[in-house]
Protein backbone atom coordinates (compact mmCIF):
# COMPACT_ATOMS: atom_id res chain seq x y z
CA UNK A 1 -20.34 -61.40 -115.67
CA UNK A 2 -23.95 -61.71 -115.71
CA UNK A 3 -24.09 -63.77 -112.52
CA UNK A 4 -22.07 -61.21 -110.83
CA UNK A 5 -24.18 -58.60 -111.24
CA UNK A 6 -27.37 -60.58 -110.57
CA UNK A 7 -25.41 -61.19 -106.96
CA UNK A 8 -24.46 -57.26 -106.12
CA UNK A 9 -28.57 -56.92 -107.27
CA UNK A 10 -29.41 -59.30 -104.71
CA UNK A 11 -27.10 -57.83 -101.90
CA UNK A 12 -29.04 -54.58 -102.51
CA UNK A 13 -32.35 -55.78 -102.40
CA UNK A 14 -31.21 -57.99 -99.09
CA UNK A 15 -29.69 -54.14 -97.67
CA UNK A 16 -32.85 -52.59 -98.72
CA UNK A 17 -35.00 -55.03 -96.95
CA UNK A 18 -32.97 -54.85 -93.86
CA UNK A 19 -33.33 -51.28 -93.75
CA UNK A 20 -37.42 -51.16 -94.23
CA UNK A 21 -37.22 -53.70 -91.15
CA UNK A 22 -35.37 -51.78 -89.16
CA UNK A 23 -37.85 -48.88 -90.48
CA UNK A 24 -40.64 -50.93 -89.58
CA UNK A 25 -39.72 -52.23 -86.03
CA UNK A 26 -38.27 -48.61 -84.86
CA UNK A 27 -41.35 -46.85 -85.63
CA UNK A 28 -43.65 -49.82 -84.14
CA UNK A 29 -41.62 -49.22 -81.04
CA UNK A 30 -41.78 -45.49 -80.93
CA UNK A 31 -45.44 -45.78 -81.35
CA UNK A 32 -45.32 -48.53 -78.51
CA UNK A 33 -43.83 -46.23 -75.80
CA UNK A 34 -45.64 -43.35 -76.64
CA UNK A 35 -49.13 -45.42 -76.64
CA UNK A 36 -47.93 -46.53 -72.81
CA UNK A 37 -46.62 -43.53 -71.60
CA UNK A 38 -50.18 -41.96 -73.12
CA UNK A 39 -52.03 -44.74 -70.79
CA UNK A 40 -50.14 -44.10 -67.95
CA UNK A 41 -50.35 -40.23 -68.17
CA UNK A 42 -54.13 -40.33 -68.30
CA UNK A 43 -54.77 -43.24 -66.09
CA UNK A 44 -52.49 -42.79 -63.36
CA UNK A 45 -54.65 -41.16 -61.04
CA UNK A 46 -54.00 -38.05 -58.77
CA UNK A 47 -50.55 -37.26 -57.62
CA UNK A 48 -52.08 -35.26 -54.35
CA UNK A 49 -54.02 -38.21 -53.17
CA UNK A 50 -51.17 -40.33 -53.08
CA UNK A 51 -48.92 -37.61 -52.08
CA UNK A 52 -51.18 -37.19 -48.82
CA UNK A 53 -51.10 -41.03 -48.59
CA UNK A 54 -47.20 -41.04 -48.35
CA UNK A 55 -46.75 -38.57 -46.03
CA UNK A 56 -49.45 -40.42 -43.38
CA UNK A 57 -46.87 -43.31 -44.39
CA UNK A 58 -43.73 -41.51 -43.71
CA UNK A 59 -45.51 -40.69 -40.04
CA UNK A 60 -46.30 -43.65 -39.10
CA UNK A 61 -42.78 -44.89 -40.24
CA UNK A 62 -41.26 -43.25 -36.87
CA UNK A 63 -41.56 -44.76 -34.01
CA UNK A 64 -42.69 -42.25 -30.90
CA UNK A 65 -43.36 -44.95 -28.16
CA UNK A 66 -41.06 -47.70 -26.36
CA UNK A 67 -37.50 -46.88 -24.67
CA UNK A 68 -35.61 -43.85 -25.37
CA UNK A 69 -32.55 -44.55 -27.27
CA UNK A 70 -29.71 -42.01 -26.67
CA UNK A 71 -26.74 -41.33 -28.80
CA UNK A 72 -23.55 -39.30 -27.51
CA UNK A 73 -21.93 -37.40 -30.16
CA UNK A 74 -18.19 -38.10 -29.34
CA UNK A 75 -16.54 -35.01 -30.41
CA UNK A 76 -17.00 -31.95 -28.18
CA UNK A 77 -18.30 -28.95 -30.18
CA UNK A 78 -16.08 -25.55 -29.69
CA UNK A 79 -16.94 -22.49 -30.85
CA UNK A 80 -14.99 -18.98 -30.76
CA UNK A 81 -16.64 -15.56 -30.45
CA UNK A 82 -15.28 -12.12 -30.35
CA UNK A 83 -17.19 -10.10 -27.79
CA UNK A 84 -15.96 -6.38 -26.97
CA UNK A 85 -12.33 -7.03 -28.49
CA UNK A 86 -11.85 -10.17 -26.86
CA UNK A 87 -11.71 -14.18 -28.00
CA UNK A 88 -14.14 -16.31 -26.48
CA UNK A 89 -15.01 -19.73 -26.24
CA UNK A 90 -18.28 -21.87 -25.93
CA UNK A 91 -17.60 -25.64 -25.50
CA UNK A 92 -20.17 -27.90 -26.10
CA UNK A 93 -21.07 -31.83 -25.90
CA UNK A 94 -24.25 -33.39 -27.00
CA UNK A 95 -26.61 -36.54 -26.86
CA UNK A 96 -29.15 -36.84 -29.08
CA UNK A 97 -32.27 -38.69 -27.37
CA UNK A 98 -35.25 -40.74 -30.09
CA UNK A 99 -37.17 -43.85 -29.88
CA UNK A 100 -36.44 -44.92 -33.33
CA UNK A 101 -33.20 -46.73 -33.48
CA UNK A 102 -33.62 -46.10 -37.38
CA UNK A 103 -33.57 -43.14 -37.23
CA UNK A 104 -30.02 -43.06 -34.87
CA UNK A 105 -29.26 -45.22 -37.01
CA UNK A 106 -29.36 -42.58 -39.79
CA UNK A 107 -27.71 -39.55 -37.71
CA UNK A 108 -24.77 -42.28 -37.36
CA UNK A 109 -24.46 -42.64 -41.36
CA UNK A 110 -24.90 -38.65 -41.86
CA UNK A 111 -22.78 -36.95 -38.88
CA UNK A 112 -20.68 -35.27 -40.89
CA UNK A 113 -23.48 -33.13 -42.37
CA UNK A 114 -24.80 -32.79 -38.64
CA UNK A 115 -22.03 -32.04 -37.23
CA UNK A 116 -21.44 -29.45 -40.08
CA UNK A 117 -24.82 -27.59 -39.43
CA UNK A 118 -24.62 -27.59 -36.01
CA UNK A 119 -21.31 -25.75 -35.65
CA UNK A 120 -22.89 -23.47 -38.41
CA UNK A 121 -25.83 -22.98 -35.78
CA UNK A 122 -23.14 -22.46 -32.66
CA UNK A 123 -21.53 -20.20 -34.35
CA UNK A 124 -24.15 -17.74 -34.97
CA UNK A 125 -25.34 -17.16 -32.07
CA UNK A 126 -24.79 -14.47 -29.59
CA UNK A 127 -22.48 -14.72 -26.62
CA UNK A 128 -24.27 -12.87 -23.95
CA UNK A 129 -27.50 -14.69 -25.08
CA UNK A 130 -26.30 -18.18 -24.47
CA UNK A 131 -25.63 -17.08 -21.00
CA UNK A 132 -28.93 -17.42 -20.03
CA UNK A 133 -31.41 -19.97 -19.56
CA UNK A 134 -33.93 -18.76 -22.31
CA UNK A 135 -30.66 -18.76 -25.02
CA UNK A 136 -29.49 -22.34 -23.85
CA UNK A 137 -33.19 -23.37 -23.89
CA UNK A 138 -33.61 -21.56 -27.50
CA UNK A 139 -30.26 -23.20 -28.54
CA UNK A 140 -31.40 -26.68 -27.84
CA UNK A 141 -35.02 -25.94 -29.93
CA UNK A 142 -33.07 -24.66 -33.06
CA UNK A 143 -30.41 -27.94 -32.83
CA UNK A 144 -33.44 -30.46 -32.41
CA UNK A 145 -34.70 -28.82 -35.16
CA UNK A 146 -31.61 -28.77 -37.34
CA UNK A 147 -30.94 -32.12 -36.78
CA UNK A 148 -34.75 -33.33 -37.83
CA UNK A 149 -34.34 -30.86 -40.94
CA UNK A 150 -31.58 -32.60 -42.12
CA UNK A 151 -32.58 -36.41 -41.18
CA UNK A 152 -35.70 -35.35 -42.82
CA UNK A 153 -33.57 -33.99 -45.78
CA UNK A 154 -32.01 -37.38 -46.34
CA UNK A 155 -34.60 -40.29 -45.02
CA UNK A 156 -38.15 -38.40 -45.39
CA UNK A 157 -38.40 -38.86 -41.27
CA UNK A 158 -37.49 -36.68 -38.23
CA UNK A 159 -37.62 -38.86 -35.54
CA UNK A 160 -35.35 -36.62 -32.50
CA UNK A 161 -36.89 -35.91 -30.04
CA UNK A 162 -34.37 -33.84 -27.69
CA UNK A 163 -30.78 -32.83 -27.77
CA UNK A 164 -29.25 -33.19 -24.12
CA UNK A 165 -26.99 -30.60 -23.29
CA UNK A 166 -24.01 -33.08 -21.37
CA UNK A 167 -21.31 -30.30 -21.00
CA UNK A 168 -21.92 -26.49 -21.96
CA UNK A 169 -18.69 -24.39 -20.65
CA UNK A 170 -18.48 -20.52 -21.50
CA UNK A 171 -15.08 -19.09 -21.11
């Protein structure tokens, strides 16, 4: 009987010891991370100058010079618009012109999200002013910009330079 409690003694102290080691490491590794994240905090430097240094970076990343690269979007865009009672249509096709085959590359993977703001854009607009050439001129800024916004949105770079206007048809 004596030798079995001298064993469940023993099992504590072995539990006890376990625990003070866990005790031990835990804290050495608490005080660890914060030491680093302490070193790194006050030595990493300033976030603007490398900030500034990225976006250079990022500029340089799109390539302005060499052949244009054009890319058709398929689908024909139509748009309805009630003017004075009655349904109207504008229907529209596209090509988007850029020297960075990246960055077609890009418009490719996110069309649906183009495509999405661009009917958005069509949509909005007013009837009588896209039957001039200062509204089909204005429409063209505002879907080159669009289209940078959201390549910009997703890869950091613009990178279109035009949108060609291939069919515009105002019923």
């Amino acid at each position: 009987m004596a030798d079995d409690e001298l064993d469940v003694g023993a099992e504590e102290g072995k539990k006890g010891g376990k625990k003070k080691l866990i005790i031990i490491v835990v804290a050495l590794l608490v005080l660890g991370g914060g030491g680093a994240a302490a070193f790194f905090f006050l030595m990493g430097g300033d976030d603007s100058e490398a900030a500034e240094g990225e976006d250079v970076a990022v500029e340089e990343m799109v390539q302005t010079e060499g052949p244009a690269i054009y890319l058709d979007l398929d689908q024909a865009f139509v748009v309805d618009f009630m003017v004075s009672g009655k349904q109207r249509y504008l229907q529209l096709n596209m090509t988007l012109k850029s020297r960075d085959q990246g960055q077609i590359d890009a418009v490719k993977i996110h069309m649906p999200l183009i495509r999405n703001s661009l009917v958005l854009l069509f949509s909005s607009q007013s009837f009588d002013e896209l039957q001039t050439i200062e509204g089909k001129q204005a429409l063209k800024l505002a879907a080159v910009e669009t289209v940078n916004n959201i390549l910009t949105q997703e890869t950091g770079l613009g990178g279109i330079e035009d949108v060609l206007f291939t069919n515009f048809v105002m019923q």
